[in-house]
C-alpha atoms as a PDB file:
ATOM      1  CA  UNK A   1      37.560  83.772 -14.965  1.00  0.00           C
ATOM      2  CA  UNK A   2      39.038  83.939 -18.290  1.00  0.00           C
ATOM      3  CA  UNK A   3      42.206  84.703 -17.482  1.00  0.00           C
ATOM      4  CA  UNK A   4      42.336  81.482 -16.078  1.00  0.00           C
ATOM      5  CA  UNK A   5      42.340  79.637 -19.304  1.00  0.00           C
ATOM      6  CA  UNK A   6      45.404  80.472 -20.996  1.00  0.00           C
ATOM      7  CA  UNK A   7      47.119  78.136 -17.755  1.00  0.00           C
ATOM      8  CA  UNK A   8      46.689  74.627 -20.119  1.00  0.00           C
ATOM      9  CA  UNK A   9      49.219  76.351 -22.843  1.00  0.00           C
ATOM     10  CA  UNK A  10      51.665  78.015 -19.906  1.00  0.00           C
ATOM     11  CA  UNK A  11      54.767  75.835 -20.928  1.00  0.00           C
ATOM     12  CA  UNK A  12      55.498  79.195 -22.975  1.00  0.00           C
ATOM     13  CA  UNK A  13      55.778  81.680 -20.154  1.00  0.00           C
ATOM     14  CA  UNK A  14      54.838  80.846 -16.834  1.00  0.00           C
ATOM     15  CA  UNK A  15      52.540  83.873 -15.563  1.00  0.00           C
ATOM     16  CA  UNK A  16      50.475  84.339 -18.997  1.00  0.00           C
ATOM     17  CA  UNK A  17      51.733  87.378 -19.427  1.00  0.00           C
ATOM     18  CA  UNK A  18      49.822  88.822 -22.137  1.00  0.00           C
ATOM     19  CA  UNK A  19      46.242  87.528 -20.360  1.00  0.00           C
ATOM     20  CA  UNK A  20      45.999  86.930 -17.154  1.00  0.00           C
ATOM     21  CA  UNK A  21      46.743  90.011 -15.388  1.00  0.00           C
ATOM     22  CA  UNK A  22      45.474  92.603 -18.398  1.00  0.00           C
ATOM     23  CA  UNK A  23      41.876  92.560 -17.689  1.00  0.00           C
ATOM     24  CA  UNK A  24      40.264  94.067 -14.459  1.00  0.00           C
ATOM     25  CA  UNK A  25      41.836  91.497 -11.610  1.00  0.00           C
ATOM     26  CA  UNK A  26      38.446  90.597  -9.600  1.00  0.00           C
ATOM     27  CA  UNK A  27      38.814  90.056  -5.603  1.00  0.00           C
ATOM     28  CA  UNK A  28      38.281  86.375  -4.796  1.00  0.00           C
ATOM     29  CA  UNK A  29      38.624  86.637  -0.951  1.00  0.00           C
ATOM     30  CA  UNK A  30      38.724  89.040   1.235  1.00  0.00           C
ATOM     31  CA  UNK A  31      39.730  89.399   5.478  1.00  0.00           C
ATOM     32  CA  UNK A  32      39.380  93.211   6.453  1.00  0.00           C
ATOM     33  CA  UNK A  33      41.535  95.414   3.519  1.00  0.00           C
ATOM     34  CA  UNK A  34      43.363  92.392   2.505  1.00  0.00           C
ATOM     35  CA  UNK A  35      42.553  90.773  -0.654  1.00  0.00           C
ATOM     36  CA  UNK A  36      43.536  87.757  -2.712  1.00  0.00           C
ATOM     37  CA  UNK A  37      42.413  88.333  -6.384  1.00  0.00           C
ATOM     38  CA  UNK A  38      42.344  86.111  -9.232  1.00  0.00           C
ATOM     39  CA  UNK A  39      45.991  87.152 -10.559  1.00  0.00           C
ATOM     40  CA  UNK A  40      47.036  86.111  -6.985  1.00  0.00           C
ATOM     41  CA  UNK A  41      45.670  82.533  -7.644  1.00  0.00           C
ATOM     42  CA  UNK A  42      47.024  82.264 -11.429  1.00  0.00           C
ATOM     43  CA  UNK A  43      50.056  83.344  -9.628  1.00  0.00           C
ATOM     44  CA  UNK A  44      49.844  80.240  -7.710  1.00  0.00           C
ATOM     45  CA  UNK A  45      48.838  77.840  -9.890  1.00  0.00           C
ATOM     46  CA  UNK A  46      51.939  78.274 -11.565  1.00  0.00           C
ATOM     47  CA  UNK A  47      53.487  76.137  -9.274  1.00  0.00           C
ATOM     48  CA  UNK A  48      51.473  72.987 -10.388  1.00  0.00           C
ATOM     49  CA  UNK A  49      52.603  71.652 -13.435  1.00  0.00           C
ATOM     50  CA  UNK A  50      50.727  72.189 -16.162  1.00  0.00           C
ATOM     51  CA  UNK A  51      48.415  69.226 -17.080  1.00  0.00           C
ATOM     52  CA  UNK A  52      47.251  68.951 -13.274  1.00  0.00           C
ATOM     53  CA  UNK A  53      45.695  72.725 -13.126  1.00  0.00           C
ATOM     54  CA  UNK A  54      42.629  72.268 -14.201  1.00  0.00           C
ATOM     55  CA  UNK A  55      42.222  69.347 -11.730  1.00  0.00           C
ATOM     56  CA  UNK A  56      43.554  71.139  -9.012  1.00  0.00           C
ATOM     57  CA  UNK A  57      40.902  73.467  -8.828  1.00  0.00           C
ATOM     58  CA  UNK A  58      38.058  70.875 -10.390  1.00  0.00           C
ATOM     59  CA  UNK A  59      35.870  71.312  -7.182  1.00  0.00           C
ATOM     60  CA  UNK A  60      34.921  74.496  -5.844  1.00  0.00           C
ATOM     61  CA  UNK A  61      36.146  73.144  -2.302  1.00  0.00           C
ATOM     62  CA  UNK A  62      39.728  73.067  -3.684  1.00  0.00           C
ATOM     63  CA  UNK A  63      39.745  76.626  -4.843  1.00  0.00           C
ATOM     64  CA  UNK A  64      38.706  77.911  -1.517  1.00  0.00           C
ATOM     65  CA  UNK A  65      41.694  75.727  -0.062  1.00  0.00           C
ATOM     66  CA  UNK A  66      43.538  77.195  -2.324  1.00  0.00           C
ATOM     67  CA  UNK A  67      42.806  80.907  -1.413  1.00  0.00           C
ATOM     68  CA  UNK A  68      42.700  80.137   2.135  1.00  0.00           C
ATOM     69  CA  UNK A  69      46.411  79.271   2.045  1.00  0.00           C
ATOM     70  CA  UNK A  70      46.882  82.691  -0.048  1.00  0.00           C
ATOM     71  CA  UNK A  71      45.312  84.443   2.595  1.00  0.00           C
ATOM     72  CA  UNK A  72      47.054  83.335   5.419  1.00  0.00           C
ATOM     73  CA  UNK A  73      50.638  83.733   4.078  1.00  0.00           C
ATOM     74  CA  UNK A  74      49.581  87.302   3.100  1.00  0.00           C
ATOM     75  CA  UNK A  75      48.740  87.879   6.573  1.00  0.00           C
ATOM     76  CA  UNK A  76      51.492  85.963   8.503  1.00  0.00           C
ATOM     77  CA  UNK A  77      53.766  88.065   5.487  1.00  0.00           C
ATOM     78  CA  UNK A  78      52.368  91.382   7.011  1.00  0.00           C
ATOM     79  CA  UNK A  79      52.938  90.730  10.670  1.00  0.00           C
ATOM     80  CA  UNK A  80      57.137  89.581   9.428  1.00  0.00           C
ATOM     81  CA  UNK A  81      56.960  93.121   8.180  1.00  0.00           C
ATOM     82  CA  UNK A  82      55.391  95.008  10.848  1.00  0.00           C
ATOM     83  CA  UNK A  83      57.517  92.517  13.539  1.00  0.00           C
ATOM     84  CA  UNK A  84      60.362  93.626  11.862  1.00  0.00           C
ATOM     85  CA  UNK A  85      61.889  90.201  10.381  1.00  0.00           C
ATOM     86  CA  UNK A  86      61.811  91.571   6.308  1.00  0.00           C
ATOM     87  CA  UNK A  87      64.439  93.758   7.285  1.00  0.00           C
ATOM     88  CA  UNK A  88      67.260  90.831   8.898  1.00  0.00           C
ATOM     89  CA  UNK A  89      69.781  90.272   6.872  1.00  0.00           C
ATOM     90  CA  UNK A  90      68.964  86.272   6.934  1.00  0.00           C
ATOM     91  CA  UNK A  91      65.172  86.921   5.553  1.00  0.00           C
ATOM     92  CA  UNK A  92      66.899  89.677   3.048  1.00  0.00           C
ATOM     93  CA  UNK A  93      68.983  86.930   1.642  1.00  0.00           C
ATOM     94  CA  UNK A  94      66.182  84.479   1.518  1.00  0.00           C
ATOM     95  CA  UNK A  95      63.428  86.690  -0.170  1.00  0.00           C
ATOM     96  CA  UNK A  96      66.232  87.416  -3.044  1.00  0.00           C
ATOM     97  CA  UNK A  97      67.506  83.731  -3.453  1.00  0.00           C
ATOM     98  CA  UNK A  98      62.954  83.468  -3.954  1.00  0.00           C
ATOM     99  CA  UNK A  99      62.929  85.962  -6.397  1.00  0.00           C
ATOM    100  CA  UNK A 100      65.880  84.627  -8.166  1.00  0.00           C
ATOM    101  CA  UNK A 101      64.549  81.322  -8.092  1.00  0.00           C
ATOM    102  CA  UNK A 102      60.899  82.281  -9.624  1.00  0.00           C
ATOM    103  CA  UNK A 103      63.054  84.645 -12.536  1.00  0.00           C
ATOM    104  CA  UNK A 104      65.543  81.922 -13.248  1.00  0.00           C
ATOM    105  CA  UNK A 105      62.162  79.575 -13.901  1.00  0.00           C
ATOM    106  CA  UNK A 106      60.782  82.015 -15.863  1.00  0.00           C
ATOM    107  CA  UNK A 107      63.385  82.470 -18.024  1.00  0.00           C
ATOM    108  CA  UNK A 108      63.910  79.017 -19.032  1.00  0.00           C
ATOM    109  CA  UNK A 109      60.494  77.745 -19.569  1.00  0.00           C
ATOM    110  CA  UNK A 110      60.459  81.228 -22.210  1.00  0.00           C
ATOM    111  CA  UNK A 111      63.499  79.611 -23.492  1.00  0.00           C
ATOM    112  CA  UNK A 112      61.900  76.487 -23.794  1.00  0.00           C
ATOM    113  CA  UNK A 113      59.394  78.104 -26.072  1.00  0.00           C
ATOM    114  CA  UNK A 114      62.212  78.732 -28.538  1.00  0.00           C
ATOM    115  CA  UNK A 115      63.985  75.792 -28.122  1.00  0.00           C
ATOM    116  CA  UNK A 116      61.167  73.138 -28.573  1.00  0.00           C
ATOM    117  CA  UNK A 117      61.994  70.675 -30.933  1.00  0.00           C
ATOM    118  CA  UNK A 118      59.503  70.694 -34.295  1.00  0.00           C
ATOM    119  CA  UNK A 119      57.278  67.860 -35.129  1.00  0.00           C
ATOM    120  CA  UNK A 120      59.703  66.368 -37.322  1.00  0.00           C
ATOM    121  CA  UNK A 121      62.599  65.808 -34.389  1.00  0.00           C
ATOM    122  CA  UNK A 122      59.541  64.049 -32.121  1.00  0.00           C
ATOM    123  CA  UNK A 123      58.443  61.839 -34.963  1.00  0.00           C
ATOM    124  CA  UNK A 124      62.202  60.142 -35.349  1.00  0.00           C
ATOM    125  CA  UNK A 125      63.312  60.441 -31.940  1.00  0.00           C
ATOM    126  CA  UNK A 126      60.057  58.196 -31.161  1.00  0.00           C
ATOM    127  CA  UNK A 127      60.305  56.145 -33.816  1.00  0.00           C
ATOM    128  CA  UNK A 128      64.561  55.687 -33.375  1.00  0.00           C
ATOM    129  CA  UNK A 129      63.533  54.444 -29.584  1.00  0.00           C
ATOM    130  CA  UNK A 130      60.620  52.376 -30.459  1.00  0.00           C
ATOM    131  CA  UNK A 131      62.716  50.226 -32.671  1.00  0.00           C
ATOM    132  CA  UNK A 132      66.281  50.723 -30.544  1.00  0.00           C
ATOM    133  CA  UNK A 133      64.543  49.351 -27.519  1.00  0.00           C
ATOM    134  CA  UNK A 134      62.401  46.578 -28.302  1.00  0.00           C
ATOM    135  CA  UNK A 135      61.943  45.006 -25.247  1.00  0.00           C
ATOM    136  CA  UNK A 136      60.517  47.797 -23.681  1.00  0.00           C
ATOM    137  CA  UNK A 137      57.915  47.808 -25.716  1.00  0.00           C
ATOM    138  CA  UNK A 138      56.941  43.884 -25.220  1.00  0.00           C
ATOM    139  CA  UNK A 139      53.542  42.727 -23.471  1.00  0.00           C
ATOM    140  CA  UNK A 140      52.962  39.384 -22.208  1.00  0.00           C
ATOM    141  CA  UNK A 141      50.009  37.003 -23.542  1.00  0.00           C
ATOM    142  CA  UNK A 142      46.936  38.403 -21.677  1.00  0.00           C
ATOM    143  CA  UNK A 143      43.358  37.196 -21.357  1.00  0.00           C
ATOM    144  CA  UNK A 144      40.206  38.794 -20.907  1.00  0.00           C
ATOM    145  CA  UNK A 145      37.371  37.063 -18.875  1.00  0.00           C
ATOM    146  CA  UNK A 146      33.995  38.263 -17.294  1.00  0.00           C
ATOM    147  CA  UNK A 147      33.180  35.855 -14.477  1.00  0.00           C
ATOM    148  CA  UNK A 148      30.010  35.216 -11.944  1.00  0.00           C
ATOM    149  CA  UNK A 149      30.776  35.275  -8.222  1.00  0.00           C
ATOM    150  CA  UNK A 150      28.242  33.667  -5.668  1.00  0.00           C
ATOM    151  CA  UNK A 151      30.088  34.389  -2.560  1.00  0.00           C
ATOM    152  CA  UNK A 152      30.575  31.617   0.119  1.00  0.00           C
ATOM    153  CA  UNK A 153      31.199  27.958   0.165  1.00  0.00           C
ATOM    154  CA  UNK A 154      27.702  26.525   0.993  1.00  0.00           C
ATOM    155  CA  UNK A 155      25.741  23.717  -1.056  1.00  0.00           C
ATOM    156  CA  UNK A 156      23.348  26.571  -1.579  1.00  0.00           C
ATOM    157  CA  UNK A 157      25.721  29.022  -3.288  1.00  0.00           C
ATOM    158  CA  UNK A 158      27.334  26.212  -5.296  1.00  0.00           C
ATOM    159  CA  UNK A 159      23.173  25.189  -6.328  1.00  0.00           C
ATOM    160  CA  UNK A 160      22.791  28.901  -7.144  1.00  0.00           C
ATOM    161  CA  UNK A 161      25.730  28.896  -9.707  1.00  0.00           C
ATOM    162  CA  UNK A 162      24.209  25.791 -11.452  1.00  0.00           C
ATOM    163  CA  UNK A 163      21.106  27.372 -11.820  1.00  0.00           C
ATOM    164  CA  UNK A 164      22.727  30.326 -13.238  1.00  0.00           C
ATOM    165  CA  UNK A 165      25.036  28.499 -15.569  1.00  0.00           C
ATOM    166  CA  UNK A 166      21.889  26.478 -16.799  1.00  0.00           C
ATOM    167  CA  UNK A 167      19.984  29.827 -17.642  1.00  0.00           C
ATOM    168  CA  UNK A 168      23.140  31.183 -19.595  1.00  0.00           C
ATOM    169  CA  UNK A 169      23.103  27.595 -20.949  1.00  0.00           C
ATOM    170  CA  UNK A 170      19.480  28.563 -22.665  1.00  0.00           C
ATOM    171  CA  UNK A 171      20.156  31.575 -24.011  1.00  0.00           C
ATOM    172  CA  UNK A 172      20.860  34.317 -20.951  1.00  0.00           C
ATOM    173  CA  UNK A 173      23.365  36.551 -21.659  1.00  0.00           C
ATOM    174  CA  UNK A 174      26.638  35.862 -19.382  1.00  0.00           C
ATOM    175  CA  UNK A 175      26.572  39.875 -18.880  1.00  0.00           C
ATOM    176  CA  UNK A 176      23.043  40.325 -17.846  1.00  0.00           C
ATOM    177  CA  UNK A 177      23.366  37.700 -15.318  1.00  0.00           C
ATOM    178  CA  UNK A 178      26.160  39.075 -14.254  1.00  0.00           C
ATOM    179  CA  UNK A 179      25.102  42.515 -13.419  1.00  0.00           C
ATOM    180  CA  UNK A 180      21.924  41.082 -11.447  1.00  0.00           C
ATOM    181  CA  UNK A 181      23.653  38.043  -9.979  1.00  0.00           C
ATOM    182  CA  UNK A 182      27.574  38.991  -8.960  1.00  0.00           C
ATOM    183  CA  UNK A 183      28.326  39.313  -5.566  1.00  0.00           C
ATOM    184  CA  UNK A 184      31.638  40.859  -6.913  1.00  0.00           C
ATOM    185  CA  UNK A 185      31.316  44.376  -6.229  1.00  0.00           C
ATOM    186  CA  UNK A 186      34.086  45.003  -8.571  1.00  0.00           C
ATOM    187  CA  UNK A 187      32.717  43.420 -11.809  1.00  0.00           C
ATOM    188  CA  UNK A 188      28.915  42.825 -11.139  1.00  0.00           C
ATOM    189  CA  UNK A 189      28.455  46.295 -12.627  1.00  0.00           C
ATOM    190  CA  UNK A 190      30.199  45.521 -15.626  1.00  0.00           C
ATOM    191  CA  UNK A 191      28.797  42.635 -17.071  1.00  0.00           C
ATOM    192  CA  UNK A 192      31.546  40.477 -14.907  1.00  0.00           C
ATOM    193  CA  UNK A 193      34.353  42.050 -17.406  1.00  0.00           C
ATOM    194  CA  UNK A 194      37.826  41.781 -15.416  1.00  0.00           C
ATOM    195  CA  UNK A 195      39.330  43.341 -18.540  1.00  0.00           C
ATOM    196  CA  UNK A 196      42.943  41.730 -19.383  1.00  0.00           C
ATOM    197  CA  UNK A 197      45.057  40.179 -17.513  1.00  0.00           C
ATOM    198  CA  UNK A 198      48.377  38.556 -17.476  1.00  0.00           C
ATOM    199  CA  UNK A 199      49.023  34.637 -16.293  1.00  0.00           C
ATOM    200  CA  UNK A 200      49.172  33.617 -12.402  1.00  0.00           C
ATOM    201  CA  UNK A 201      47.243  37.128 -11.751  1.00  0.00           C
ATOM    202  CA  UNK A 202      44.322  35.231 -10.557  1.00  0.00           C
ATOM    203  CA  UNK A 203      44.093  32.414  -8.285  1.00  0.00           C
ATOM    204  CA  UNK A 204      44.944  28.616  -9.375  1.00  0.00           C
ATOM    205  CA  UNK A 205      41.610  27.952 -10.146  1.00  0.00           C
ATOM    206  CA  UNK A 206      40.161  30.665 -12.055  1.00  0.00           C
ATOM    207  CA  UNK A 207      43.329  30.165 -14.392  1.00  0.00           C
ATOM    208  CA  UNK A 208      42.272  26.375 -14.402  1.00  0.00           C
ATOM    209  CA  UNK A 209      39.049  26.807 -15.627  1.00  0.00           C
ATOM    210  CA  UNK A 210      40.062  29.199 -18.151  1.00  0.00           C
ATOM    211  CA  UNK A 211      42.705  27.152 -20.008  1.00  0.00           C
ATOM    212  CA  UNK A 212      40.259  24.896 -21.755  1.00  0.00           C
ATOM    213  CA  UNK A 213      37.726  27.622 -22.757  1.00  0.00           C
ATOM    214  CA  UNK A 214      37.453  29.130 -26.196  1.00  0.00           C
ATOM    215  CA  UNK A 215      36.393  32.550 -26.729  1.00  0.00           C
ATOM    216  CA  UNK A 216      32.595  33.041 -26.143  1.00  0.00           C
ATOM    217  CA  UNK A 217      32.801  29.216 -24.008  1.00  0.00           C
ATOM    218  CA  UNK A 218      31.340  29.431 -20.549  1.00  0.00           C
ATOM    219  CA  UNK A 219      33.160  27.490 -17.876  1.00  0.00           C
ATOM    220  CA  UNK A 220      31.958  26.552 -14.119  1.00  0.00           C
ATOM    221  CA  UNK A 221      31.052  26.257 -11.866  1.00  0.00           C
ATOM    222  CA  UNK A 222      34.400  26.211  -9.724  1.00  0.00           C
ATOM    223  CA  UNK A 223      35.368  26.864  -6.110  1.00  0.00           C
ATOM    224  CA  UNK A 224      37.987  29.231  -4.835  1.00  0.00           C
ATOM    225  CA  UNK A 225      38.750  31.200  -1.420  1.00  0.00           C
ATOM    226  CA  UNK A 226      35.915  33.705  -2.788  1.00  0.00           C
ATOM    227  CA  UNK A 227      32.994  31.444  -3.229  1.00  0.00           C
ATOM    228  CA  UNK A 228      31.395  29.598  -6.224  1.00  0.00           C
ATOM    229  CA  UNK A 229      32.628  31.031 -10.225  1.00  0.00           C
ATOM    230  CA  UNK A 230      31.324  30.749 -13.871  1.00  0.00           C
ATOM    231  CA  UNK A 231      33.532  32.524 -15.844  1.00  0.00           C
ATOM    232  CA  UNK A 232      33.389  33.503 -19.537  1.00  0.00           C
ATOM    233  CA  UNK A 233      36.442  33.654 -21.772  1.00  0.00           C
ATOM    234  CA  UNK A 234      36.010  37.082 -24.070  1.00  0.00           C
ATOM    235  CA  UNK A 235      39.563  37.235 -25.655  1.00  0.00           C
ATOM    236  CA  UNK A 236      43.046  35.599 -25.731  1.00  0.00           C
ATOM    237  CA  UNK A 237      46.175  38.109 -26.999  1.00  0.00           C
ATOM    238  CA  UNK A 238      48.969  36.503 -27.762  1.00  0.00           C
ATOM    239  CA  UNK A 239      52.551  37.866 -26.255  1.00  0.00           C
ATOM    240  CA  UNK A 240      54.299  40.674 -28.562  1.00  0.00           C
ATOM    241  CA  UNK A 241      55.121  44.321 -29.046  1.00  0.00           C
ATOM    242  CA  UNK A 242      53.044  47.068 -27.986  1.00  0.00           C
ATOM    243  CA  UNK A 243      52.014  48.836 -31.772  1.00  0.00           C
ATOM    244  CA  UNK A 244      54.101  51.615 -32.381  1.00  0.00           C
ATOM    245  CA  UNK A 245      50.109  53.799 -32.554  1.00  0.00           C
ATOM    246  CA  UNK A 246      49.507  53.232 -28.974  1.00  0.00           C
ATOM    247  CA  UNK A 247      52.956  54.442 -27.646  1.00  0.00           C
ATOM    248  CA  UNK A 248      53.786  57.433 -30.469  1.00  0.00           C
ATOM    249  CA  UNK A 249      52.598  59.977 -28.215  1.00  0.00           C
ATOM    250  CA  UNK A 250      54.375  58.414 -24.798  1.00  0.00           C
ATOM    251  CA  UNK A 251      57.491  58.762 -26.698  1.00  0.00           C
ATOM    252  CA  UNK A 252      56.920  62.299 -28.167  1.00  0.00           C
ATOM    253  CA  UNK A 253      56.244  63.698 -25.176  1.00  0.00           C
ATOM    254  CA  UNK A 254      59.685  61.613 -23.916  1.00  0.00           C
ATOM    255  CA  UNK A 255      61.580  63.003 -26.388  1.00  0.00           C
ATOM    256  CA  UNK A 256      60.561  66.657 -26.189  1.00  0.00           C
ATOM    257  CA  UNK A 257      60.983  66.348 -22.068  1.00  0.00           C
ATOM    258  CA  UNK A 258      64.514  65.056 -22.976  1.00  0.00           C
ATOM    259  CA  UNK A 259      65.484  67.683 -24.985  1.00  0.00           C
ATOM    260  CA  UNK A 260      64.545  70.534 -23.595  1.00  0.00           C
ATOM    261  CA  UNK A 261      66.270  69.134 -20.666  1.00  0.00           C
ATOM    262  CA  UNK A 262      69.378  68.698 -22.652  1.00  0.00           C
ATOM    263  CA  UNK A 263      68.772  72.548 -23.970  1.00  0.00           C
ATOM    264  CA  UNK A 264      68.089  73.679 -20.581  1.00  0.00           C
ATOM    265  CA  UNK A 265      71.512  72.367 -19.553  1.00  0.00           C
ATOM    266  CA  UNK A 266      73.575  73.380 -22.298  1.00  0.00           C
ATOM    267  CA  UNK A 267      72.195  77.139 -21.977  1.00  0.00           C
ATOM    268  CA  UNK A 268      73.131  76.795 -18.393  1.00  0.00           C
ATOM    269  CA  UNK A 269      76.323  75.529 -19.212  1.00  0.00           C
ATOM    270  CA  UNK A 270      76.871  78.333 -21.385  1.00  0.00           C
ATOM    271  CA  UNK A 271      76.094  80.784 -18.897  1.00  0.00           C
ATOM    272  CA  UNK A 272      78.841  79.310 -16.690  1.00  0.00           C
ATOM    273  CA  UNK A 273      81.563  79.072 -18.978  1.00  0.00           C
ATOM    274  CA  UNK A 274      84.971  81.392 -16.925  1.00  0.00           C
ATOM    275  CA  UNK A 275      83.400  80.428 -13.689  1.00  0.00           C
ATOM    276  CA  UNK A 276      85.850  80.030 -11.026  1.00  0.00           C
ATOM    277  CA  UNK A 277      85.232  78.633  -7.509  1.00  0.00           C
ATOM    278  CA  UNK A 278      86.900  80.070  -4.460  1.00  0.00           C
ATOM    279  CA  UNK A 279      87.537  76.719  -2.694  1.00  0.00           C
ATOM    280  CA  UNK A 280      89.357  78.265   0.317  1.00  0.00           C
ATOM    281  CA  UNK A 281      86.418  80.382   1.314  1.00  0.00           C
ATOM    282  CA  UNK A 282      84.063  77.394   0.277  1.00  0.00           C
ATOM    283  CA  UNK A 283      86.085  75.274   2.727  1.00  0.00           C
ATOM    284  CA  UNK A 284      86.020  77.916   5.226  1.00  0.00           C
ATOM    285  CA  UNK A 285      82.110  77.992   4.901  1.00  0.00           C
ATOM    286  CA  UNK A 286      81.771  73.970   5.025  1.00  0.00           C
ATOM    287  CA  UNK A 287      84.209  74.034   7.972  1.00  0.00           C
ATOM    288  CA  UNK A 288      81.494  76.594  10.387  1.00  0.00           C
ATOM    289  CA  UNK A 289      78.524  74.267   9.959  1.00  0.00           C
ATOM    290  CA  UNK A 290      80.409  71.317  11.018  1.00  0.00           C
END
């Protein structure tokens, strides 16, 4: 399906124009004559945003979903037209307020093409709101800990832990006792790595045990609601400001959102400059649904 592919880069025009319906358009499904083919699905995709279409039809499962949705609003579609209801003047008036939705769509995001801001506009709007909003940008102090759990509250589970700290003690690596050890389904795999974490996140105790540790230090073993702990402090990180490397590309893609919002609306704007309203009819419109 390579007409498929040009969906990632579809922020220029929203049906691929050029690609996806050129080349021979193979039938995907099929109930009696009626068919959904592949430029009926890149139709559809274009209703998912961008970034998500590849996900959205990672799995084979979803892409027959997909089609079977396709199919039957082609087929419920026919019987409104052989029952007669394409031809009311209510479903008329519907089916062009659709079309002038999907055209009014298309139009802007081929505007948007043209109007996206260069490389040089993203680079100081980014680095105008990094520094304008500092606070945003702050992280608290955070530590990082891999910890042991032997689940339960028994003399046996606390004599466990002890024999486990005293093998780490001679030389066992914290991790590899961890992953054969931990009854914490959620770290065991890991090595017992919880990652980072901010203060009063974990329980009273865990934080307890922590506070003397250095990094590399060992600690245990302690009780909490969960059972019998060693824990392992990996790395402490002060409070600060988020490096302006790990958010450049948050705020680019901020900043170009923004302002092809702001073009968006000022082309609209333009559009509707001498626009009058008719506020007696309006009124006389508001005044029948009441």
């Amino acid at each position: 399906m390579k007409r498929l592919t040009c969906l990632g880069a579809a922020a220029a025009l929203a049906f691929c124009i050029g690609s996806a319906f050129a080349a021979q358009d193979a039938v995907l499904m099929q109930v009696g004559k009626v068919q959904v083919t592949e430029a009926d699905l890149t139709a559809e995709l274009q209703r998912i945003p961008p970034q998500a279409r590849a996900a959205a039809l990672a799995r084979s499962e979803s892409a027959q979903a997909a089609l079977k949705m396709l199919m039957a609003r082609r087929l419920l579609a026919q019987e409104a037209r052989t029952n007669g209801l394409a031809a009311t003047p209510e479903v008329r008036a519907l089916l062009k307020v659709n079309e002038e939705r999907v055209l009014s769509e298309v139009r802007l995001l081929q505007a948007d093409a043209s109007n996206a801001p260069d490389d040089a506009v993203l680079e100081a709007y980014a680095r105008e709101h990094y520094n304008a909003e500092p606070k945003r940008f702050e992280i608290a102090a955070q530590t990082r800990a891999r910890h042991i759990l032997i689940a339960g509250d028994s003399d046996e589970a606390k004599a466990q832990a002890e024999k486990l700290l005293a093998d780490i003690k001679a030389g066992a690596s914290f991790e590899t006792v961890a992953q054969e050890h931990s009854q914490d389904p959620g770290s065991a795999k890991k090595g017992g790595d919880l990652g980072f974490f901010g203060e009063g996140r974990m329980v009273p105790e865990f934080d307890a045990a922590l506070q003397p540790l250095q990094p590399g230090e060992v600690g245990g073993p302690f009780k909490t609601q969960f059972g019998w702990h060693l824990v392992q402090l990996v790395e402490r990180r002060p409070a600060g400001k988020r490096p302006y490397a790990e958010v450049r590309d948050e705020l680019r893609q901020e900043g170009r959102n923004r302002i092809l919002s702001e073009r968006r609306a000022a082309q609209v704007a333009k559009l509707l400059q001498g626009s009058e309203y008719n506020d007696e009819a309006i009124k006389a419109f508001v005044d029948k649904l009441q």
